[in-house]
Protein backbone atom coordinates (compact mmCIF):
# COMPACT_ATOMS: atom_id res chain seq x y z
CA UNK A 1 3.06 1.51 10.59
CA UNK A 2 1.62 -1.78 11.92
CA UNK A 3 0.17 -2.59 15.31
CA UNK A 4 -3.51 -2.31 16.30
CA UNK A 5 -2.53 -2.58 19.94
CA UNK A 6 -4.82 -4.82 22.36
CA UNK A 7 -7.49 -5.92 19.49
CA UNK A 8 -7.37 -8.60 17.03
CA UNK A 9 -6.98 -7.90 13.24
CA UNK A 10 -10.40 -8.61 12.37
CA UNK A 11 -11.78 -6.20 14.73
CA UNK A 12 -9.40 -3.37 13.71
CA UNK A 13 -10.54 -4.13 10.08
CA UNK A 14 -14.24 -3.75 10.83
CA UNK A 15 -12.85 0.03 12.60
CA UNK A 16 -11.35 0.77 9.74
CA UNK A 17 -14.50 -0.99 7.12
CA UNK A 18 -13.94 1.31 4.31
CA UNK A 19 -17.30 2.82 2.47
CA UNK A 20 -17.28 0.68 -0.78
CA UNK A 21 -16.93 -3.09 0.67
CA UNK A 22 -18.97 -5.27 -0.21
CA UNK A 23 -21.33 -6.25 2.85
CA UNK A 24 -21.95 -9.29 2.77
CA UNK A 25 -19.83 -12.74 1.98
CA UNK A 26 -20.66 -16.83 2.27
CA UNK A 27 -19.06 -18.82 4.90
CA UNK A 28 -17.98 -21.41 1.96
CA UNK A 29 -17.74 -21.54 -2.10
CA UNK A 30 -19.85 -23.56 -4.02
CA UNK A 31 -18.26 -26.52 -6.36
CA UNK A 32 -19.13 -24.66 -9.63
CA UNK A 33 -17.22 -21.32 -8.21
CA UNK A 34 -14.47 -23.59 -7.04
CA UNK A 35 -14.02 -24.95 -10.18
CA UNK A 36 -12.45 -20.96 -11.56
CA UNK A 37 -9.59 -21.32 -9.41
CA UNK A 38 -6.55 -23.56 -10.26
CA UNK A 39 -6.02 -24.01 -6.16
CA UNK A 40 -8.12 -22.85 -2.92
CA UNK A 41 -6.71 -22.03 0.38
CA UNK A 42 -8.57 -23.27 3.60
CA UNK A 43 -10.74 -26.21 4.47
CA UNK A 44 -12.16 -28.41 1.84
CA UNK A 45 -15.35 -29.28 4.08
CA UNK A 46 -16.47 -25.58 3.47
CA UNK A 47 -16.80 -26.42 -0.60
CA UNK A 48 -20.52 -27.10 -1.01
CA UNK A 49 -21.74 -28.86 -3.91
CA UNK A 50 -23.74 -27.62 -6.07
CA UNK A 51 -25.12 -29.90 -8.40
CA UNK A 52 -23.49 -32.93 -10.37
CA UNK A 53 -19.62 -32.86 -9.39
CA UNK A 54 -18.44 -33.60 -13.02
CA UNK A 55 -14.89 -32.57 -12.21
CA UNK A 56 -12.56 -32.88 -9.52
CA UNK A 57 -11.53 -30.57 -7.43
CA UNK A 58 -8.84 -27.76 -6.98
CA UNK A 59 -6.20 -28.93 -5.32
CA UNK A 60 -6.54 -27.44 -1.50
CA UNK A 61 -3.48 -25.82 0.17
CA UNK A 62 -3.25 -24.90 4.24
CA UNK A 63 -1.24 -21.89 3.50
CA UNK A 64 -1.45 -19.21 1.16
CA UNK A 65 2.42 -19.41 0.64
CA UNK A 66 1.59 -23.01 -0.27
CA UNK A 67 -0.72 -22.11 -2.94
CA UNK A 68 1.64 -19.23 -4.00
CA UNK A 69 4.01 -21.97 -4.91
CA UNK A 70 2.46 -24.43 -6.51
CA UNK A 71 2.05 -21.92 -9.23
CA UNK A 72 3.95 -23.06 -12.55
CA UNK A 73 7.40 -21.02 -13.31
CA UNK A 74 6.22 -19.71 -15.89
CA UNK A 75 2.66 -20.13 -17.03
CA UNK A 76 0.92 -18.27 -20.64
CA UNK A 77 -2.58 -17.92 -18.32
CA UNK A 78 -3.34 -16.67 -14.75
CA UNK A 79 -2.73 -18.80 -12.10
CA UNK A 80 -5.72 -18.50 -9.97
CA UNK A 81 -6.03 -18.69 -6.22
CA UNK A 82 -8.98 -18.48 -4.36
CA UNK A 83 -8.24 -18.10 -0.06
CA UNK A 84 -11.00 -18.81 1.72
CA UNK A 85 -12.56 -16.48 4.59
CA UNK A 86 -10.43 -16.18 7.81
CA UNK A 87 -7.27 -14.73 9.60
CA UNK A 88 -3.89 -16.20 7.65
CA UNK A 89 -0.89 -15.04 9.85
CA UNK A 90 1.72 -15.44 6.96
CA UNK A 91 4.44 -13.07 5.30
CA UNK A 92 4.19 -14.10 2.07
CA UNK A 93 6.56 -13.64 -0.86
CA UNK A 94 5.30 -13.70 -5.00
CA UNK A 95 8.38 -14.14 -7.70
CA UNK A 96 6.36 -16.12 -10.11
CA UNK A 97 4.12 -14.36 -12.95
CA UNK A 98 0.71 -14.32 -13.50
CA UNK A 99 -0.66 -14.95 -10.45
CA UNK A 100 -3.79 -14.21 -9.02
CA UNK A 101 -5.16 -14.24 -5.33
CA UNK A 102 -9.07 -13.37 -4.63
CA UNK A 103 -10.42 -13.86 -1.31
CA UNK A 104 -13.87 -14.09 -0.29
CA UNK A 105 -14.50 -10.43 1.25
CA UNK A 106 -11.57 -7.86 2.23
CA UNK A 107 -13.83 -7.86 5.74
CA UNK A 108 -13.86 -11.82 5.70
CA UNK A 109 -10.33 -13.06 4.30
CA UNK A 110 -7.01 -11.38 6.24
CA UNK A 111 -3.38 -11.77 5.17
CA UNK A 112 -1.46 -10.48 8.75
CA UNK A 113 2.09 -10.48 10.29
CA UNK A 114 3.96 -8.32 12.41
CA UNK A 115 7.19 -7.10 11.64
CA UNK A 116 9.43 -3.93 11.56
CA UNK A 117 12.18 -2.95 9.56
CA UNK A 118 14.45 -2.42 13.41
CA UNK A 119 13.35 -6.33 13.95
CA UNK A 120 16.67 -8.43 14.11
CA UNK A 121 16.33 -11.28 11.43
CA UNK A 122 17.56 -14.84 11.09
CA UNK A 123 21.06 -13.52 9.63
CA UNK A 124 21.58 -11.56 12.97
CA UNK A 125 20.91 -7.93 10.73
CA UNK A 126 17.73 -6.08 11.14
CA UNK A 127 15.31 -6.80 8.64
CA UNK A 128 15.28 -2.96 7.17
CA UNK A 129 12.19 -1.52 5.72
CA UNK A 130 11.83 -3.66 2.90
CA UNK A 131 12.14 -6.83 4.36
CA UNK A 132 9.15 -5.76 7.19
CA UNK A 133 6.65 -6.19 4.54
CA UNK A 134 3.91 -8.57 5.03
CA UNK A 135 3.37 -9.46 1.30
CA UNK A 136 6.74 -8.71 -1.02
CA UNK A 137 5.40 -8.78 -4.91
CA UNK A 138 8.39 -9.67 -6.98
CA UNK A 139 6.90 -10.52 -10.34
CA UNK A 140 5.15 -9.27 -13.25
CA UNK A 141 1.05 -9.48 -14.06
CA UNK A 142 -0.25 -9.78 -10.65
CA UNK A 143 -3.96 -9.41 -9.27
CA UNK A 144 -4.90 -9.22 -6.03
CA UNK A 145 -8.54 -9.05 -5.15
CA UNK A 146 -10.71 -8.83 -2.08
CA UNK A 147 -8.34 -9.08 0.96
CA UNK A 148 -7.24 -7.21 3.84
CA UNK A 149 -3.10 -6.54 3.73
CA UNK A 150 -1.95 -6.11 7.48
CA UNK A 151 1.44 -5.53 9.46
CA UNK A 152 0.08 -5.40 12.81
CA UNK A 153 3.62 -4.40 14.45
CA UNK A 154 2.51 -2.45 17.36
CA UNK A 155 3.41 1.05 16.36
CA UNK A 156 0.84 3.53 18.50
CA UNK A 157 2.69 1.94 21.96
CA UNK A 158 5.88 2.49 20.44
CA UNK A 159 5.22 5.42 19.24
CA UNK A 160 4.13 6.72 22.74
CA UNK A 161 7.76 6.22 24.73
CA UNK A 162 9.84 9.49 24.62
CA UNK A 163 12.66 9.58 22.30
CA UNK A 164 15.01 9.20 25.36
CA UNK A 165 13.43 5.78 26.42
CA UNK A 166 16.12 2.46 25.50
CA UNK A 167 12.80 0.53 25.16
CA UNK A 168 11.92 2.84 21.94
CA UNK A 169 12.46 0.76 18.44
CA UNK A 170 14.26 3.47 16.48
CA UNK A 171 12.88 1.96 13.15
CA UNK A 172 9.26 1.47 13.35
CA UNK A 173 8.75 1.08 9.95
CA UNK A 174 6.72 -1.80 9.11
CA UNK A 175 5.53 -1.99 5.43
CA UNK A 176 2.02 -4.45 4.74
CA UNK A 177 2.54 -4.38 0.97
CA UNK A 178 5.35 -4.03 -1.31
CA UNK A 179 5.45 -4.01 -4.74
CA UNK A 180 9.01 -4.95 -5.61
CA UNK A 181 11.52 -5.04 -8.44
CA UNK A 182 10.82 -6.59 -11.21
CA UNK A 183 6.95 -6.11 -10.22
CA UNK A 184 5.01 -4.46 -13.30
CA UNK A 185 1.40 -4.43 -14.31
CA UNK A 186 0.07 -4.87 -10.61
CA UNK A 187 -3.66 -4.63 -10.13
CA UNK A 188 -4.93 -4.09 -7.19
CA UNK A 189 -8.79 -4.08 -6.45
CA UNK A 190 -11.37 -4.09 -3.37
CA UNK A 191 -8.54 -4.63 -0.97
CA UNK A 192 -7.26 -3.00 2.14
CA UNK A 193 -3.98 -1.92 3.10
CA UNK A 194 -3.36 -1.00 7.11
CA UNK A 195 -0.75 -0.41 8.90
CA UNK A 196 0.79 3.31 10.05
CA UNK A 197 4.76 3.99 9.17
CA UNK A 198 5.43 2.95 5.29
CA UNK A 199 2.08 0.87 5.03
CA UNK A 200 2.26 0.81 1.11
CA UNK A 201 6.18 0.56 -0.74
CA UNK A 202 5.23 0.81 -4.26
CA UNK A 203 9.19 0.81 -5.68
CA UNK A 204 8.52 -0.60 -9.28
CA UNK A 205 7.10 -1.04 -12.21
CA UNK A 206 2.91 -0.05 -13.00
CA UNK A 207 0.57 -0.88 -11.06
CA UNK A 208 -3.36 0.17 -9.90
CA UNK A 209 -5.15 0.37 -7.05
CA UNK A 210 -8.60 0.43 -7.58
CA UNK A 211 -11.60 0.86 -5.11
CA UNK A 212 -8.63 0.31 -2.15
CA UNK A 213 -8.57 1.19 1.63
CA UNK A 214 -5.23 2.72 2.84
CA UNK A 215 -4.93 3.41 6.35
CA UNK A 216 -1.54 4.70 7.77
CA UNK A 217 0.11 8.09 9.38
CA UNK A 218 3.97 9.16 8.35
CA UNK A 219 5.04 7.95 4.62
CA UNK A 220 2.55 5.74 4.46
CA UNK A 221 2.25 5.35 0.88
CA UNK A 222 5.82 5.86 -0.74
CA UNK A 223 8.37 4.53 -3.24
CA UNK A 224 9.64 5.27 -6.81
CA UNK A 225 6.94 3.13 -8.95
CA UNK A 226 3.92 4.75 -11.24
CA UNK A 227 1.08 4.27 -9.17
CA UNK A 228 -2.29 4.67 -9.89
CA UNK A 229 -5.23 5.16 -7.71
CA UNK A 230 -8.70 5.62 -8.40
CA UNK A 231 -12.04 5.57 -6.47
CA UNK A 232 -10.24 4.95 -3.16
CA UNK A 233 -10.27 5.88 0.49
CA UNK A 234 -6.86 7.38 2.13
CA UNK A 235 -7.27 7.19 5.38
CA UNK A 236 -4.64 8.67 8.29
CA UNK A 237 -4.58 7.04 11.23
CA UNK A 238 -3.54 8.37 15.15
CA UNK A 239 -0.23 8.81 16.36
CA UNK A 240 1.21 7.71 20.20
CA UNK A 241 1.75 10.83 21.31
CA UNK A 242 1.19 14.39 19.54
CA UNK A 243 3.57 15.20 16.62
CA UNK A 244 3.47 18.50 14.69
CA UNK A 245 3.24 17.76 11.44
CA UNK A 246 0.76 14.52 12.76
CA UNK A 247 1.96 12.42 9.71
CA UNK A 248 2.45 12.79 5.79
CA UNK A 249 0.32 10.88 3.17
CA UNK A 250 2.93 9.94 0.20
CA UNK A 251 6.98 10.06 0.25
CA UNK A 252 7.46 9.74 -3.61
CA UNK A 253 10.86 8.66 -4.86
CA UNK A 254 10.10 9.04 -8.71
CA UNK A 255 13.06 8.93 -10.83
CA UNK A 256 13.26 12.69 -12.72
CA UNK A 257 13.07 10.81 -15.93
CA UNK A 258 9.37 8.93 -15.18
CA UNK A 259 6.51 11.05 -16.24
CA UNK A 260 4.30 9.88 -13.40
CA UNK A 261 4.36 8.88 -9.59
CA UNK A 262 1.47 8.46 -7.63
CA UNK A 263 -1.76 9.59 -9.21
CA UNK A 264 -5.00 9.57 -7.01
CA UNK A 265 -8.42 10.28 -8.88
CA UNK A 266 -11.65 10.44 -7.31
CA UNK A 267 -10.41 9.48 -3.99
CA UNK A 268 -10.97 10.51 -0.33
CA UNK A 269 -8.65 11.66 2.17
CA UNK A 270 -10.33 10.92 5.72
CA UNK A 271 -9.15 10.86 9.16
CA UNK A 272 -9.04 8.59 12.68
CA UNK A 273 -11.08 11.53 14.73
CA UNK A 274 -8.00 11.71 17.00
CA UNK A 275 -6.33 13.65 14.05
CA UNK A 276 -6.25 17.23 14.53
CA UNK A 277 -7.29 20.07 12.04
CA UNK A 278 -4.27 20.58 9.49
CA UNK A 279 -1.68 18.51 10.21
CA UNK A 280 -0.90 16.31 7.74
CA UNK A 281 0.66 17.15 4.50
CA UNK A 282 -0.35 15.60 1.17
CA UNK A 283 3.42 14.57 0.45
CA UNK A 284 7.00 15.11 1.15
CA UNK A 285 10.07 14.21 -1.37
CA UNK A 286 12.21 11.48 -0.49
CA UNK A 287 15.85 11.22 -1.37
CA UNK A 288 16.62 7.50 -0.64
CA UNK A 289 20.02 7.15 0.25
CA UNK A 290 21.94 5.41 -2.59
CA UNK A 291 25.45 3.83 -3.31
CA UNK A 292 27.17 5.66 -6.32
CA UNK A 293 30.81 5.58 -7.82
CA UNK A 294 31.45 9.09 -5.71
CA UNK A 295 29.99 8.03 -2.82
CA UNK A 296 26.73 7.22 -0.90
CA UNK A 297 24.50 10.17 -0.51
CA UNK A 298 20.31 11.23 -1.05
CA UNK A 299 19.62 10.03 -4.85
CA UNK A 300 19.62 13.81 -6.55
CA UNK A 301 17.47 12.51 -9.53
CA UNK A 302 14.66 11.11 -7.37
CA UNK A 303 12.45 13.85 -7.98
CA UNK A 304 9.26 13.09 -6.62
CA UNK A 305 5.68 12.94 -7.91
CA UNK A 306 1.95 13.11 -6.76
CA UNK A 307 -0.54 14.75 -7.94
CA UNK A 308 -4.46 14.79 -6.68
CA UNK A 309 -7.07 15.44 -8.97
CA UNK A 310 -11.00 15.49 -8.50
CA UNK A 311 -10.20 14.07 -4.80
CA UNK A 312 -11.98 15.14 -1.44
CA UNK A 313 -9.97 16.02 1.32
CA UNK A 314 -11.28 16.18 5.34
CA UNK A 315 -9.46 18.96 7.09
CA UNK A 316 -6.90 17.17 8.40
CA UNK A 317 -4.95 18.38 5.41
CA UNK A 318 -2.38 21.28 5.80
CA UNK A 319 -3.03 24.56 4.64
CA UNK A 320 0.35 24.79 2.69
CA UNK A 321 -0.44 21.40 1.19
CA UNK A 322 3.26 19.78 0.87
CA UNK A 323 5.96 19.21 3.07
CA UNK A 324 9.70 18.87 3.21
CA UNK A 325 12.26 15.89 3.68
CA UNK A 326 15.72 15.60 4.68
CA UNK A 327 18.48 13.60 3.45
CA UNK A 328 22.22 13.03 3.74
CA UNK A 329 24.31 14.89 0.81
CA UNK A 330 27.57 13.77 -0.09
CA UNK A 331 29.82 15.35 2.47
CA UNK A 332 27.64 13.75 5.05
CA UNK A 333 26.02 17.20 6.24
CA UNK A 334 22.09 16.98 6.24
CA UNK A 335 20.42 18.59 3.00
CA UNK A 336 16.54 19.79 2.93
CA UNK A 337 14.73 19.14 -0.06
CA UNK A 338 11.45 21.20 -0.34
CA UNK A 339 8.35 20.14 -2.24
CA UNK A 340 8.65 23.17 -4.46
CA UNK A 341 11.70 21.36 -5.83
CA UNK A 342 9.44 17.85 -6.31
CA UNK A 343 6.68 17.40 -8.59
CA UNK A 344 3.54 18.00 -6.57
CA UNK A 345 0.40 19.03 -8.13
CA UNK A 346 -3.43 19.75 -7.44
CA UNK A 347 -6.74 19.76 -9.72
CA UNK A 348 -10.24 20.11 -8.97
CA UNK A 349 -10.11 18.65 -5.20
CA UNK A 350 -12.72 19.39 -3.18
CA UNK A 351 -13.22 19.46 0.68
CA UNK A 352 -12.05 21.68 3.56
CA UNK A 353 -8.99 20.26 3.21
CA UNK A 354 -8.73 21.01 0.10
CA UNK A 355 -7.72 24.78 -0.18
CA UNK A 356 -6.05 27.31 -2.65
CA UNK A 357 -2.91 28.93 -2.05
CA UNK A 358 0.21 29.46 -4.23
CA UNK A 359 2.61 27.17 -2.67
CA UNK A 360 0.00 24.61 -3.66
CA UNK A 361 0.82 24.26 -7.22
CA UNK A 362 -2.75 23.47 -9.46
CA UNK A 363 -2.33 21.91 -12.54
CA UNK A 364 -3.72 23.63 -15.71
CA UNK A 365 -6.92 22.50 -17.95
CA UNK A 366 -4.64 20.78 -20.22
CA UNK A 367 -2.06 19.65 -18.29
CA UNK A 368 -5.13 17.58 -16.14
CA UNK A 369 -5.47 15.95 -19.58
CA UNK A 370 -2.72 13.77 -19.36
CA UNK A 371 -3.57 12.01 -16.21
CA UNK A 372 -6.03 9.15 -17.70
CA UNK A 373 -5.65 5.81 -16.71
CA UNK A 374 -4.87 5.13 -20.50
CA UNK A 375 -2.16 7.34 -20.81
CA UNK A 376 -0.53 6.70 -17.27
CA UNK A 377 -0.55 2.81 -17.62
CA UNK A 378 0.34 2.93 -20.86
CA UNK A 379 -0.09 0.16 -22.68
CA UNK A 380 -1.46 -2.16 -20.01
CA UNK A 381 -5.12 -1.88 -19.68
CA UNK A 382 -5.80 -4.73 -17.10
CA UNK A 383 -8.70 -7.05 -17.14
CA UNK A 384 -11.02 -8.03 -14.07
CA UNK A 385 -10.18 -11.88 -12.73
């Protein structure tokens, strides 16, 4: 995941400018707009007045983590937070409810660090996946609007050294969003997500992604939560060196008792031009390794799910669709779990990409039915900010 090698984050945002951002942005916020948000992140000489001032201020924070904390513990409305355009190298962390961040533009207002789950932390371990992630969401009733998500670990140069080379980080894996336990009820609108191993953990709770930018190459969107994503761009990025399969979309961990995993509707599933003609599969299962009273071993009841409906797909996607995953059975021997053993499904996709066979498993008429956003999120039907 991570690094856009040799260029600064806002440049490798405007590469990657997905095709429903908004255009254009102001350089400041007026006094009346201010006056929506409970705090404001940047520089108070950018709030133009507009009018009378018949009210003070938000309070103004430095740091986004600043304003993240000054939230209340727990609070009965949204705790808004408006971060005003430009680059905020921070990893942040949310625990508190009901908060909401809105920036000015996802091509104006960037959240960006750079770490990977091999990097040694302050307690001497290395950090693991998990703990690479730019923004950790560990809370309940969260918005996020109008930002650009980044782990900018430099994974294409890494990437490029042979297996063999001692200079090679073994785990690359650097996650720039992570939706956490006890996370639930997570919207997630007009932002964008890059990075390239494990760009987007979703591990908990409900959550939706609308109108979103996803850029990545192996994993890159993967976890055990219900996500939903609608009206988005996927977009797989280039590798260091050539790798057959080139990468792998989503590495669901769904438990085999939750109905749904990730759920994509009306997206698009586009391509870095360096990415060759099918080579990267729509999904793989993942097994996470787990501690249980016998042992520690692949979870057996993580039984994956994704499903595609009404989506267009480049033809970057593989012929056979799905893809399998390995993990570490009981004995310690290496299983293979294949995606005809997962729960991967198809429906009205269209696209070169986007092709019939039998191993790619097309839901019926009726069984399409059931993936609504009102009967995957359930009773949670979010509101805009």
């Amino acid at each position: 995941m991570g690094g856009f090698v040799s260029r600064s984050p806002l440049k490798v945002f405007i590469l990657f400018l997905p095709f429903y951002l908004m255009t254009s942005c102001t350089s400041g916020i007026s006094f009346n707009y201010a006056k929506k948000f409970d705090v404001i992140v940047g520089n108070i000489d950018k709030i133009k007045p507009s009018g009378k001032k018949l009210a003070p201020l938000p309070a103004v924070y430095a740091t986004v983590q600043e304003a993240i904390d000054a939230a209340p513990e727990e609070s009965p409305t949204p705790f808004r937070i408006y971060i005003s355009p430009g680059i905020y190298t921070e990893k942040l962390i949310i625990t508190k409810n009901n908060v909401q961040l809105k920036g000015a533009s996802a091509s104006s207002t960037h959240i960006v660090f750079n770490d990977h789950a091999g990097k040694i932390g302050a307690d001497g371990k290395p950090l693991t996946t998990a703990g690479s992630a730019t923004l950790r969401i560990q809370a309940k009733d969260i918005v996020i609007e109008n930002l650009t998500i980044e782990n900018n670990f430099d994974y294409l140069v890494n990437d490029k050294l042979p297996d063999e080379n001692p200079a090679r980080i073994k785990d690359p894996q650097a996650v720039a969003l992570f939706l956490d336990a006890p996370s639930d009820r997570t919207l997630i609108r007009n932002l964008t997500i890059l990075g390239y191993q494990d760009s987007l953990f979703v591990d908990s709770g409900r959550s939706w992604f609308d109108k979103v930018f996803i850029a990545g190459n192996v994993d890159y969107i993967f976890g055990s939560g219900n996500a939903l994503f609608t009206n988005s761009e996927i977009k797989t990025l280039a590798r260091g060196k050539i790798k057959d399969p080139h990468g792998f979309i989503t590495a669901p961990s769904t438990q085999i008792t939750a109905p749904y995993g990730f759920t994509f509707l009306n997206c698009r599933l586009t391509r870095d031009k360096t990415v060759p003609d099918n080579s990267v599969a729509l999904g793989r299962p993942w097994h996470p390794t787990r501690d249980f009273t016998d042992g520690r071993y692949a979870d057996p009841y993580a039984v994956g799910k994704s499903v595609f409906i009404n989506s267009w797909m480049d033809s970057h996607i593989t012929n056979m669709g799905w893809y399998s995953m390995g993990g570490t059975q009981k004995d310690g021997t290496r299983k293979i779990f294949l995606p005809e053993d997962a729960r991967f499904f198809e429906y009205k996709n269209k696209g070169p990409g986007a092709t019939t066979r039998n191993n790619r498993r097309v839901l019926t008429h009726s069984e399409a039915e059931l993936y609504t956003q009102y009967k995957i999120l359930v009773d949670w039907q979010p509101n805009d900010i």
